[in-house]
PDB file of N, CA and C in Angstrom:
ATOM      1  N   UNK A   1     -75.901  48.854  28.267  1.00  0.00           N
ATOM      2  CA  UNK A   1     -75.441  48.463  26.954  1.00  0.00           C
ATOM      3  C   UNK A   1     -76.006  49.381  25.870  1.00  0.00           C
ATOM      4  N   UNK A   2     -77.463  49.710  26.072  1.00  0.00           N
ATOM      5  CA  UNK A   2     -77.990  50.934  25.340  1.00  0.00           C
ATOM      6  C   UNK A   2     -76.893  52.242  24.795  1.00  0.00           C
ATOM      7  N   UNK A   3     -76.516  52.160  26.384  1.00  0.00           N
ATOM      8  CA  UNK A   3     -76.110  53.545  26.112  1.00  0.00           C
ATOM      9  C   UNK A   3     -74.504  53.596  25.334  1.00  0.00           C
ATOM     10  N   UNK A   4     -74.062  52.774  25.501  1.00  0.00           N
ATOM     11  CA  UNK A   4     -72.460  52.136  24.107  1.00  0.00           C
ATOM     12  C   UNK A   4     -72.691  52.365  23.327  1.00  0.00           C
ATOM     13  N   UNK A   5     -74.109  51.556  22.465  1.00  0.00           N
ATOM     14  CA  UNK A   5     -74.404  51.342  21.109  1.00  0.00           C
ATOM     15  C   UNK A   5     -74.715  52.649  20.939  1.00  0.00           C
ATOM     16  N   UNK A   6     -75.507  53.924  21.703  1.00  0.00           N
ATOM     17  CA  UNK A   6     -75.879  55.033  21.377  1.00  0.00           C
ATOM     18  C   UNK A   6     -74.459  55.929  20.907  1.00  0.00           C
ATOM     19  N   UNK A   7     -73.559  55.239  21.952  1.00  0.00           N
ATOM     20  CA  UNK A   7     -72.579  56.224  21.827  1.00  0.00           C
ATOM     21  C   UNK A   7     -71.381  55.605  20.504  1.00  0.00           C
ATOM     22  N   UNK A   8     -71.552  54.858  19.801  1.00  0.00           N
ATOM     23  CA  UNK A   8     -70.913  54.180  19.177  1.00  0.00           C
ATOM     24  C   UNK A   8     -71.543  54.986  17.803  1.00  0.00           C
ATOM     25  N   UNK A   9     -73.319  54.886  17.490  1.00  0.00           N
ATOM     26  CA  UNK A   9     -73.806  55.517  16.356  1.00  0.00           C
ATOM     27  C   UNK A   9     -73.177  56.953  16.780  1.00  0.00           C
ATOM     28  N   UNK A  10     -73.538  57.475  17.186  1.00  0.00           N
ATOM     29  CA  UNK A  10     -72.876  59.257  17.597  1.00  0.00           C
ATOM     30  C   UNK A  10     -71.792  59.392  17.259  1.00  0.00           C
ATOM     31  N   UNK A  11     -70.657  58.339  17.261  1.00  0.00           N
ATOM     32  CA  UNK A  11     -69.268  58.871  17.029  1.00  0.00           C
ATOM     33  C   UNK A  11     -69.302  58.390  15.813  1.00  0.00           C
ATOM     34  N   UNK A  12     -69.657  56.805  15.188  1.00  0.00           N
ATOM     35  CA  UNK A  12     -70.078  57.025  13.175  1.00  0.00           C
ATOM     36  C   UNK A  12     -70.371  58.326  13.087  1.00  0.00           C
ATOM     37  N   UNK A  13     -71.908  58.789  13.447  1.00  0.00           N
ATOM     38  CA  UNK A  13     -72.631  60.252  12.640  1.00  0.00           C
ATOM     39  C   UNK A  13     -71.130  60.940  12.254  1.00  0.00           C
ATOM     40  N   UNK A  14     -70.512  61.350  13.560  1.00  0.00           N
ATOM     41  CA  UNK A  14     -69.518  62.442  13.712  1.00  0.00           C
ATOM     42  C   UNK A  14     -68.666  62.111  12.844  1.00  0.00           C
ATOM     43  N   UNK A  15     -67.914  60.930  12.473  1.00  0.00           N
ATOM     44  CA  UNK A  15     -66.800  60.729  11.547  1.00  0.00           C
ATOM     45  C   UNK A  15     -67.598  60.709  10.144  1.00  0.00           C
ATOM     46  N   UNK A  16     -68.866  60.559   9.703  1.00  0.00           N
ATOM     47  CA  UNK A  16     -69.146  60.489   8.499  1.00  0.00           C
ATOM     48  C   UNK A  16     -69.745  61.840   8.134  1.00  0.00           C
ATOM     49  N   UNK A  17     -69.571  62.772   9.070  1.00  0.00           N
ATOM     50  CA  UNK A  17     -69.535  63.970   8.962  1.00  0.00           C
ATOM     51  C   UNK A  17     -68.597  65.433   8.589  1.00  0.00           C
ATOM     52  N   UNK A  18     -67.211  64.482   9.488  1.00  0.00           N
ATOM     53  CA  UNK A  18     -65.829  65.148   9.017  1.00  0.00           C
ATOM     54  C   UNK A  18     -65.412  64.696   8.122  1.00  0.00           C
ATOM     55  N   UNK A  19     -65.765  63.350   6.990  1.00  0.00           N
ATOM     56  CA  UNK A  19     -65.477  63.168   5.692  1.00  0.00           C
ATOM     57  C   UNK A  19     -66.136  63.884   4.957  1.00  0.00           C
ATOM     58  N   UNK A  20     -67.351  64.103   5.480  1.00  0.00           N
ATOM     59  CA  UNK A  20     -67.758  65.206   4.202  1.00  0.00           C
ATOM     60  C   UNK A  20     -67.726  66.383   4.491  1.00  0.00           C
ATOM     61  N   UNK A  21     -67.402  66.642   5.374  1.00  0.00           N
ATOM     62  CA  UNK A  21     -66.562  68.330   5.172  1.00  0.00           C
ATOM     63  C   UNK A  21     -65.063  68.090   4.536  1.00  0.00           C
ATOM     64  N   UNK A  22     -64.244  67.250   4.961  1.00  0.00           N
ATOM     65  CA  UNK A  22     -63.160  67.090   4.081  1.00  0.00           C
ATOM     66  C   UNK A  22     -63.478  67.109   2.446  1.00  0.00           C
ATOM     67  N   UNK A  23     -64.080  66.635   2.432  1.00  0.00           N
ATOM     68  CA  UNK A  23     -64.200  66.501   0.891  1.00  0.00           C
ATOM     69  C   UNK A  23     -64.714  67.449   0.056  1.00  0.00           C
ATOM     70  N   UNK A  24     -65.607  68.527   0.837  1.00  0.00           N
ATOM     71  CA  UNK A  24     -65.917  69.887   0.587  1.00  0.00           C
ATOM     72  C   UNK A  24     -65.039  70.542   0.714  1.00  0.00           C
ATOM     73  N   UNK A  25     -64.145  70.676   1.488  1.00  0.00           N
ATOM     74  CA  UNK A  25     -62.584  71.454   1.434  1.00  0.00           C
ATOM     75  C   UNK A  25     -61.752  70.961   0.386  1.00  0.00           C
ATOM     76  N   UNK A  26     -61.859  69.884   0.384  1.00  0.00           N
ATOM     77  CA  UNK A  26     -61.061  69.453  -1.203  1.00  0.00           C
ATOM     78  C   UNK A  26     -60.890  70.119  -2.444  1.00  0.00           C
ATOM     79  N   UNK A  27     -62.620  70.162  -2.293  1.00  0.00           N
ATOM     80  CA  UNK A  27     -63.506  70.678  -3.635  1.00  0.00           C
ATOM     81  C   UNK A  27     -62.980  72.147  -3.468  1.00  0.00           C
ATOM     82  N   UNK A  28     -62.446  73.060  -3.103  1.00  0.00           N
ATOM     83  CA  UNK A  28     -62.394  74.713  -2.694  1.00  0.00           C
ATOM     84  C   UNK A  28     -61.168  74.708  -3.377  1.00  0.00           C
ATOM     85  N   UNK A  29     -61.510  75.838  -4.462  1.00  0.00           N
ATOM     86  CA  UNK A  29     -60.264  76.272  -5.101  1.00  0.00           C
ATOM     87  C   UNK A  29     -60.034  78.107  -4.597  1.00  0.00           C
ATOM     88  N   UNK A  30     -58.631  78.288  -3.840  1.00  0.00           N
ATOM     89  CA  UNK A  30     -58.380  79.765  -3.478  1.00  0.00           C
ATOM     90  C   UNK A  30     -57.131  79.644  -4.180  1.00  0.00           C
ATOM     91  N   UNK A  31     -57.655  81.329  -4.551  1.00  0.00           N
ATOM     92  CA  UNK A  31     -56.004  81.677  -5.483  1.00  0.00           C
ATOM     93  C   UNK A  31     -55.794  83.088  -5.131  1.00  0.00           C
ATOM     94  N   UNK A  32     -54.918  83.351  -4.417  1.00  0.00           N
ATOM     95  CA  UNK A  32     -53.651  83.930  -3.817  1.00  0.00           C
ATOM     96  C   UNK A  32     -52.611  84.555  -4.944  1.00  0.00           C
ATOM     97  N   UNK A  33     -52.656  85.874  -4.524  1.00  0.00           N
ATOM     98  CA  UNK A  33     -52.069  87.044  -5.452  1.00  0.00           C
ATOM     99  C   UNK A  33     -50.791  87.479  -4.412  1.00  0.00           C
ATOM    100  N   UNK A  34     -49.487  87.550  -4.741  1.00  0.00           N
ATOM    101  CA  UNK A  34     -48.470  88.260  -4.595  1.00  0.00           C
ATOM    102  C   UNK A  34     -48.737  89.576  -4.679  1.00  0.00           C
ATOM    103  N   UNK A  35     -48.442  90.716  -3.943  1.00  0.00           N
ATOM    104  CA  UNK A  35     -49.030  92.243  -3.847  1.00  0.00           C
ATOM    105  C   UNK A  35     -48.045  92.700  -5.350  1.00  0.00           C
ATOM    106  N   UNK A  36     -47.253  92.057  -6.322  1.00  0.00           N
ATOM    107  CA  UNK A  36     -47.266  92.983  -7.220  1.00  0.00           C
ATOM    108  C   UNK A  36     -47.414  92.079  -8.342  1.00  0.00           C
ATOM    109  N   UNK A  37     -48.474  90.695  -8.162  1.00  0.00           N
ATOM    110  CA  UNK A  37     -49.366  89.615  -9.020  1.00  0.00           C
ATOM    111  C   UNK A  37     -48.334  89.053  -9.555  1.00  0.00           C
ATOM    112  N   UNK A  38     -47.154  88.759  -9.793  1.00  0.00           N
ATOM    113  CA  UNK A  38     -45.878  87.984 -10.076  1.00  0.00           C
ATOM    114  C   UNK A  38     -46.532  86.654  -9.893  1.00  0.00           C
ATOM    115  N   UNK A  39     -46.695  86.854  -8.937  1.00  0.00           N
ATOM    116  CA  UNK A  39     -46.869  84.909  -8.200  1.00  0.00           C
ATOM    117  C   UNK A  39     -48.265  84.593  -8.011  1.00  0.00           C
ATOM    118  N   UNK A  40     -48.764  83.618  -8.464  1.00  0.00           N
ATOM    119  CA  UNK A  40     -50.363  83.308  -8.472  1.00  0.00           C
ATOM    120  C   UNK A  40     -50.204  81.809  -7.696  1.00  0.00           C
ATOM    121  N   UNK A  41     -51.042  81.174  -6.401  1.00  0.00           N
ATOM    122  CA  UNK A  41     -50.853  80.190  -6.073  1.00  0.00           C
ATOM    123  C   UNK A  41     -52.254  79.614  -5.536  1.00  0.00           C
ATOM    124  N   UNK A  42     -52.358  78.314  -6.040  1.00  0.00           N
ATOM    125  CA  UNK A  42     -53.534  78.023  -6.137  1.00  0.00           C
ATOM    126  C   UNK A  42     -53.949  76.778  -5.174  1.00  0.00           C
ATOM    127  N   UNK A  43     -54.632  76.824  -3.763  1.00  0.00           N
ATOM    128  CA  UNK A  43     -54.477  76.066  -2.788  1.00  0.00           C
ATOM    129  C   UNK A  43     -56.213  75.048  -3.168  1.00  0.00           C
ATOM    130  N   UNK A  44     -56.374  74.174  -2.124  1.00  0.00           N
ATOM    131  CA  UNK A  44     -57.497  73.719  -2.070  1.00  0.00           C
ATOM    132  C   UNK A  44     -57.728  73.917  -0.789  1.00  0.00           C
ATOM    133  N   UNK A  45     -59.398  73.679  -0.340  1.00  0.00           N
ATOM    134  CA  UNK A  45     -59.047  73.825   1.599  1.00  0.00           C
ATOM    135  C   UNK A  45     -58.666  73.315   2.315  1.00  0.00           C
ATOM    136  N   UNK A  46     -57.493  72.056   2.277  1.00  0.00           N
ATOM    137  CA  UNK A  46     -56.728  71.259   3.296  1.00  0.00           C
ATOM    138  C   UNK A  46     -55.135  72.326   2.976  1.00  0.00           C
ATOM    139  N   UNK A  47     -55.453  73.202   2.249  1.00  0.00           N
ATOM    140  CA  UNK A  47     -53.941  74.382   1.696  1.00  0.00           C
ATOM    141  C   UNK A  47     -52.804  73.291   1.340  1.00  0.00           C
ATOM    142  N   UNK A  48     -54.011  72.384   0.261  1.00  0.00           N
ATOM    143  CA  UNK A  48     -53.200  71.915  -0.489  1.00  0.00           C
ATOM    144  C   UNK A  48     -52.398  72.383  -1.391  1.00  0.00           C
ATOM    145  N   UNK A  49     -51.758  72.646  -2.484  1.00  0.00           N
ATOM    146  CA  UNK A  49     -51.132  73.411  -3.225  1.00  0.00           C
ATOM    147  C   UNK A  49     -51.246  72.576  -4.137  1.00  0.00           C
ATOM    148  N   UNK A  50     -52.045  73.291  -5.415  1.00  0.00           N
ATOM    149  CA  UNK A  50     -52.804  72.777  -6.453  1.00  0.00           C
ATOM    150  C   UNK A  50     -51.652  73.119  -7.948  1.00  0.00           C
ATOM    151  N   UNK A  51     -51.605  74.637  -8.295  1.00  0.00           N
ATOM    152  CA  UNK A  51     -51.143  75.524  -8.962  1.00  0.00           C
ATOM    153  C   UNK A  51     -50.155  76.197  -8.286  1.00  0.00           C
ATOM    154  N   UNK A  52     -49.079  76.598  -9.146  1.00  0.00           N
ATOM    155  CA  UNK A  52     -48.575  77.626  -8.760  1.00  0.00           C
ATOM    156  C   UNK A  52     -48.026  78.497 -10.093  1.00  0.00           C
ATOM    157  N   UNK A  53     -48.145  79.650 -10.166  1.00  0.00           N
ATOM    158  CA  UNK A  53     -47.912  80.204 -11.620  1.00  0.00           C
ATOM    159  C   UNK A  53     -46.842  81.630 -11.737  1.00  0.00           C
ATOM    160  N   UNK A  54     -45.776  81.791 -12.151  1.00  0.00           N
ATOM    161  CA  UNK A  54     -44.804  82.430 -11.997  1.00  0.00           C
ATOM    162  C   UNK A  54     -44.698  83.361 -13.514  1.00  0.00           C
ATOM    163  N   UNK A  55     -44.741  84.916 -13.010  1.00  0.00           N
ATOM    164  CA  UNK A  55     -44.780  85.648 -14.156  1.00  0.00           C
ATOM    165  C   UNK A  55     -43.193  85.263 -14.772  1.00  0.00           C
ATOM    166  N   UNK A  56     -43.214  85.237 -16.068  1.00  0.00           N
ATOM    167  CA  UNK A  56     -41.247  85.474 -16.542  1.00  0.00           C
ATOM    168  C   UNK A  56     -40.371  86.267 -16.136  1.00  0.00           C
ATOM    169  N   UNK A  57     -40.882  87.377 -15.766  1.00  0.00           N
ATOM    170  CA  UNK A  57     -40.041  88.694 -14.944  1.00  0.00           C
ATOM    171  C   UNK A  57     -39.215  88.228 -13.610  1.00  0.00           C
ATOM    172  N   UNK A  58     -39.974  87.227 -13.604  1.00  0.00           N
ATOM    173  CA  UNK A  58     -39.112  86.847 -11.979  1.00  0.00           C
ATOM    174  C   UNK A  58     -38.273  85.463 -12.267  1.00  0.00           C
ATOM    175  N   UNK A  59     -38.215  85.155 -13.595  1.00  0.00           N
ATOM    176  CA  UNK A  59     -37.372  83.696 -13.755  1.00  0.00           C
ATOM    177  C   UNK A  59     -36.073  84.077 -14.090  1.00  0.00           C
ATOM    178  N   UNK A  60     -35.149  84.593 -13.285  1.00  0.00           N
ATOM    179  CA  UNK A  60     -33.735  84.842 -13.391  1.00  0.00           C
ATOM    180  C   UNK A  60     -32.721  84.905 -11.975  1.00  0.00           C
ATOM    181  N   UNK A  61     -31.914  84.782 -12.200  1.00  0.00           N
ATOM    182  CA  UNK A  61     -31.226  84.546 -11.357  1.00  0.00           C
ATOM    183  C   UNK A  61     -31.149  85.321  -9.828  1.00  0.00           C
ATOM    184  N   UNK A  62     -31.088  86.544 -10.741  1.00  0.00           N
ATOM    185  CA  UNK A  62     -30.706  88.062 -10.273  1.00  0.00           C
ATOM    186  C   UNK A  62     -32.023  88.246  -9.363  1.00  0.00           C
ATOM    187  N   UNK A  63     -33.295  87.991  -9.530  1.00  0.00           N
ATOM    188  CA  UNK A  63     -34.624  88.132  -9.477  1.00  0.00           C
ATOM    189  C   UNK A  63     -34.886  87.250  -7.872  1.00  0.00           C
ATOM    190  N   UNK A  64     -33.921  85.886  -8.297  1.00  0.00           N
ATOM    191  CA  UNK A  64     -34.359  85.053  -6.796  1.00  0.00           C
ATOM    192  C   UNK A  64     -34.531  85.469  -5.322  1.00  0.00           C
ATOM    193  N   UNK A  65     -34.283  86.536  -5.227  1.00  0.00           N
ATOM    194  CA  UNK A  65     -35.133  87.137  -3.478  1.00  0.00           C
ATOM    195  C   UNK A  65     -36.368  87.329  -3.817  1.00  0.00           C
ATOM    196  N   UNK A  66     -36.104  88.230  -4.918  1.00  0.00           N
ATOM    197  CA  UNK A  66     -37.866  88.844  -5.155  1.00  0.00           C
ATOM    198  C   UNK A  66     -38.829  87.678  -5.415  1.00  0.00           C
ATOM    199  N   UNK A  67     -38.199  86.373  -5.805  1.00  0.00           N
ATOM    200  CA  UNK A  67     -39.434  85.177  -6.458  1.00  0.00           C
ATOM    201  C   UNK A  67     -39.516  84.725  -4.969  1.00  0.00           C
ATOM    202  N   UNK A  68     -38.613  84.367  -4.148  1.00  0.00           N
ATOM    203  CA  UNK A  68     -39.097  83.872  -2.853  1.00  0.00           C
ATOM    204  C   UNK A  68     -40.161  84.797  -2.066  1.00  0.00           C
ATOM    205  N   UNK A  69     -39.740  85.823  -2.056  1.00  0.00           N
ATOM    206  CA  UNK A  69     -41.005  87.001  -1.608  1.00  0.00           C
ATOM    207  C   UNK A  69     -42.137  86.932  -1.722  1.00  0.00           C
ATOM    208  N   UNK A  70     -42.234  86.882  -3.078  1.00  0.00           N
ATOM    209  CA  UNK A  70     -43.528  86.658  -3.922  1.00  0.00           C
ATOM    210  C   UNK A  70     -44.139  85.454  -3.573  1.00  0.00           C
ATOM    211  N   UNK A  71     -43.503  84.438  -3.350  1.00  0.00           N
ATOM    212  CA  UNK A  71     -44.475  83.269  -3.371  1.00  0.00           C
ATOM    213  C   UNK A  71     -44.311  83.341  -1.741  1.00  0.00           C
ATOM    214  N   UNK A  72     -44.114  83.805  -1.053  1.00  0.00           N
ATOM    215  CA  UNK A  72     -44.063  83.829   0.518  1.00  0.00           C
ATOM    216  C   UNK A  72     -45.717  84.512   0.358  1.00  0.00           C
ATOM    217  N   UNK A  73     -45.532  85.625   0.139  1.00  0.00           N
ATOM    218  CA  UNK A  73     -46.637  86.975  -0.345  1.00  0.00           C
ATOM    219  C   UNK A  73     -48.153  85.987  -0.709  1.00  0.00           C
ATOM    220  N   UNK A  74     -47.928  85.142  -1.639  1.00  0.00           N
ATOM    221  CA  UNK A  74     -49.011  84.650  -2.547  1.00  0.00           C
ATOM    222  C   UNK A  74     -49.480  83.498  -1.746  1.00  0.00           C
ATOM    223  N   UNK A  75     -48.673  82.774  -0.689  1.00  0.00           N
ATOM    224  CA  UNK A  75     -49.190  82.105  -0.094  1.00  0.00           C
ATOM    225  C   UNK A  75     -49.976  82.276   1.001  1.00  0.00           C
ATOM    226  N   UNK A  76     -49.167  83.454   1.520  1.00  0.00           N
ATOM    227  CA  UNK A  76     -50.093  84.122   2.723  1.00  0.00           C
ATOM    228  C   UNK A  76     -51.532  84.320   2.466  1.00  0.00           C
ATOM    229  N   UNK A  77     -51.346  85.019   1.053  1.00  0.00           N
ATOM    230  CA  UNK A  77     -52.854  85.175   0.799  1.00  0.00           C
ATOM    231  C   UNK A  77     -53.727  84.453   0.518  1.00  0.00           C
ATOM    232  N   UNK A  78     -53.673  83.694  -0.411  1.00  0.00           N
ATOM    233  CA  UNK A  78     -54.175  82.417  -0.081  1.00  0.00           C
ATOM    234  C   UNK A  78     -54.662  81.498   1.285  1.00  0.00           C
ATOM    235  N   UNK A  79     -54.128  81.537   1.879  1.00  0.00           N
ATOM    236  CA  UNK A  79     -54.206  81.090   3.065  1.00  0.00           C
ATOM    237  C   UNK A  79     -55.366  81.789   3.966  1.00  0.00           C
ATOM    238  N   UNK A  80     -54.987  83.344   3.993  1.00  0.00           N
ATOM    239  CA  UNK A  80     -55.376  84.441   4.574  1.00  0.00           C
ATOM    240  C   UNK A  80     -57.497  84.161   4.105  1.00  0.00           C
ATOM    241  N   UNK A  81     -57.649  84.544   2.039  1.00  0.00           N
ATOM    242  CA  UNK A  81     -58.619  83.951   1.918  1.00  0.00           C
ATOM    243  C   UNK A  81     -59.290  82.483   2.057  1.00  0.00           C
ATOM    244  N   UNK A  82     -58.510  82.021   2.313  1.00  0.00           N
ATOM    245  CA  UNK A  82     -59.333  80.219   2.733  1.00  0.00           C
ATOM    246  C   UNK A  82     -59.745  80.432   3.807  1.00  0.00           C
ATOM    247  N   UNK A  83     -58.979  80.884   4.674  1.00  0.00           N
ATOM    248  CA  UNK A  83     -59.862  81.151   6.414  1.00  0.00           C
ATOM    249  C   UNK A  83     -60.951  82.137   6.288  1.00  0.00           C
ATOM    250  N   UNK A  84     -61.141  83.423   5.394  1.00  0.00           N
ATOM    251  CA  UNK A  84     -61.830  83.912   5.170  1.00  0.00           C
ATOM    252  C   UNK A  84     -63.023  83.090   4.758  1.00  0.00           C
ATOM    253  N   UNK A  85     -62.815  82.179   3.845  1.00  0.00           N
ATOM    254  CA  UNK A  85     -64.095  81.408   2.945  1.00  0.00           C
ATOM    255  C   UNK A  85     -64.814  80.481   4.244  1.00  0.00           C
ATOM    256  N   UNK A  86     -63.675  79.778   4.918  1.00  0.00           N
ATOM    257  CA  UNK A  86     -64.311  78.708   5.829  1.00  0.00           C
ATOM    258  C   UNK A  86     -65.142  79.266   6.561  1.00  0.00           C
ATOM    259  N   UNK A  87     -64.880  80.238   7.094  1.00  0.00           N
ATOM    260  CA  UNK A  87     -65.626  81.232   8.162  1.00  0.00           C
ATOM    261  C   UNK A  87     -67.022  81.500   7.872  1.00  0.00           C
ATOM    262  N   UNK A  88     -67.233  81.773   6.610  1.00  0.00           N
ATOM    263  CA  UNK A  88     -68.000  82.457   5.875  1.00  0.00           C
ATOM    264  C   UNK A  88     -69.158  80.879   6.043  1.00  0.00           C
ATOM    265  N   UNK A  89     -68.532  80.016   5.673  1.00  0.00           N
ATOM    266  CA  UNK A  89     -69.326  78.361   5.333  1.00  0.00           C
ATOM    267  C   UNK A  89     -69.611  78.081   6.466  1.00  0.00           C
ATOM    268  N   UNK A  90     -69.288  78.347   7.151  1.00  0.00           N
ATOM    269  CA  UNK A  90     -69.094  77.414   8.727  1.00  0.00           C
ATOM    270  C   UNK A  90     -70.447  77.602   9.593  1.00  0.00           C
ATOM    271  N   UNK A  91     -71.326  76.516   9.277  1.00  0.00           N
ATOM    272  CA  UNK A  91     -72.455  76.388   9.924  1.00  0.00           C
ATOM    273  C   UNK A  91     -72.489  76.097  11.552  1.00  0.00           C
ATOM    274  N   UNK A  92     -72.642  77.278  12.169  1.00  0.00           N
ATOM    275  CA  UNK A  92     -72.175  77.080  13.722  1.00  0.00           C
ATOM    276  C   UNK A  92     -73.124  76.081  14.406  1.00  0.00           C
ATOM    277  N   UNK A  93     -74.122  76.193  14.281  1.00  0.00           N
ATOM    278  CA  UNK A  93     -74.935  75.089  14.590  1.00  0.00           C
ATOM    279  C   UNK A  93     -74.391  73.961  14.682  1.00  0.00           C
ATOM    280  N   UNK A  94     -74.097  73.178  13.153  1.00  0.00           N
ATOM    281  CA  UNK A  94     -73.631  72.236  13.326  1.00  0.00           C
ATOM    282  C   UNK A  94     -72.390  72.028  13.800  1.00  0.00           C
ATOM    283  N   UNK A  95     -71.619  72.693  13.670  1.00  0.00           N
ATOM    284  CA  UNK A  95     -70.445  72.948  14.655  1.00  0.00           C
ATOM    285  C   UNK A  95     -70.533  72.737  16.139  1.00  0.00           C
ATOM    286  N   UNK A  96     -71.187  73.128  16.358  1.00  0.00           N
ATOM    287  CA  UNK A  96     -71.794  73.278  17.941  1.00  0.00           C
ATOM    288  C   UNK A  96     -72.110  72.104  18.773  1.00  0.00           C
ATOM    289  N   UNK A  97     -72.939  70.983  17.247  1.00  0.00           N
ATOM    290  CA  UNK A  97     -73.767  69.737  17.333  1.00  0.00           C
ATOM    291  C   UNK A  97     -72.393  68.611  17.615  1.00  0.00           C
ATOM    292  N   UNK A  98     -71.229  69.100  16.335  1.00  0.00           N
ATOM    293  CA  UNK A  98     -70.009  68.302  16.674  1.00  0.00           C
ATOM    294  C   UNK A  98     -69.665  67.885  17.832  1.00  0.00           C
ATOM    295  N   UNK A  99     -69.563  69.136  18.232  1.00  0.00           N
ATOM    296  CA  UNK A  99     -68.419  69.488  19.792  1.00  0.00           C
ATOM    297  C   UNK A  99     -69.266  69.510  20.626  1.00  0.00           C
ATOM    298  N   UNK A 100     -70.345  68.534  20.476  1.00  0.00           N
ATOM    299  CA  UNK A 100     -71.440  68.287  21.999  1.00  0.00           C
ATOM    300  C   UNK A 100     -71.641  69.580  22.536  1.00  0.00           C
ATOM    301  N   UNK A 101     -72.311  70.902  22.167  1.00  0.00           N
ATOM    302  CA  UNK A 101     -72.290  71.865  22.634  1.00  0.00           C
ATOM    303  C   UNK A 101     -73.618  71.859  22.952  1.00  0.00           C
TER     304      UNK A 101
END
């Protein structure tokens, strides 16, 4: 019976652990540049989509491939730096401690 209750606190620790990394990803603001800065898009770390900010040059009709581009472009990057940032945060240790390593 020991060993339930042990394993019962262990899996709390673990879930009151991935809430607060969620909530630290929350908190993460990345902003993502279109390669010719048209499109600015502003994620959180669940790549939520916070912002998104559109130069005038691209608000026309004629323009609509290039605005889809752009925000294709701006999201990637975004994206691209959030995995960059997590990486960077990512305490392997405790990582390790998660995944019973």
């Amino acid at each position: 019976m020991a060993g339930a209750f042990s394993k019962i606190k262990e899996l709390y620790k673990l879930q009151k652990e991935a809430k607060e990394m969620q909530k630290k990803m929350k908190e993460k603001k990345i902003s993502g540049l279109s390669k010719d800065e048209h499109v600015e898009i502003i994620i959180d770390g669940t790549q939520e989509i916070l912002e998104i900010n559109i130069s005038d040059d691209l608000m026309s009709l004629d323009r609509k491939k290039d605005l889809e581009k752009e925000i294709k472009q701006a999201m990637e990057e975004a994206q691209k730096l959030l995995r960059k940032e997590m990486t960077k945060d990512m305490d392997i240790d405790k990582l390790k401690g998660m995944l019973g390593s």
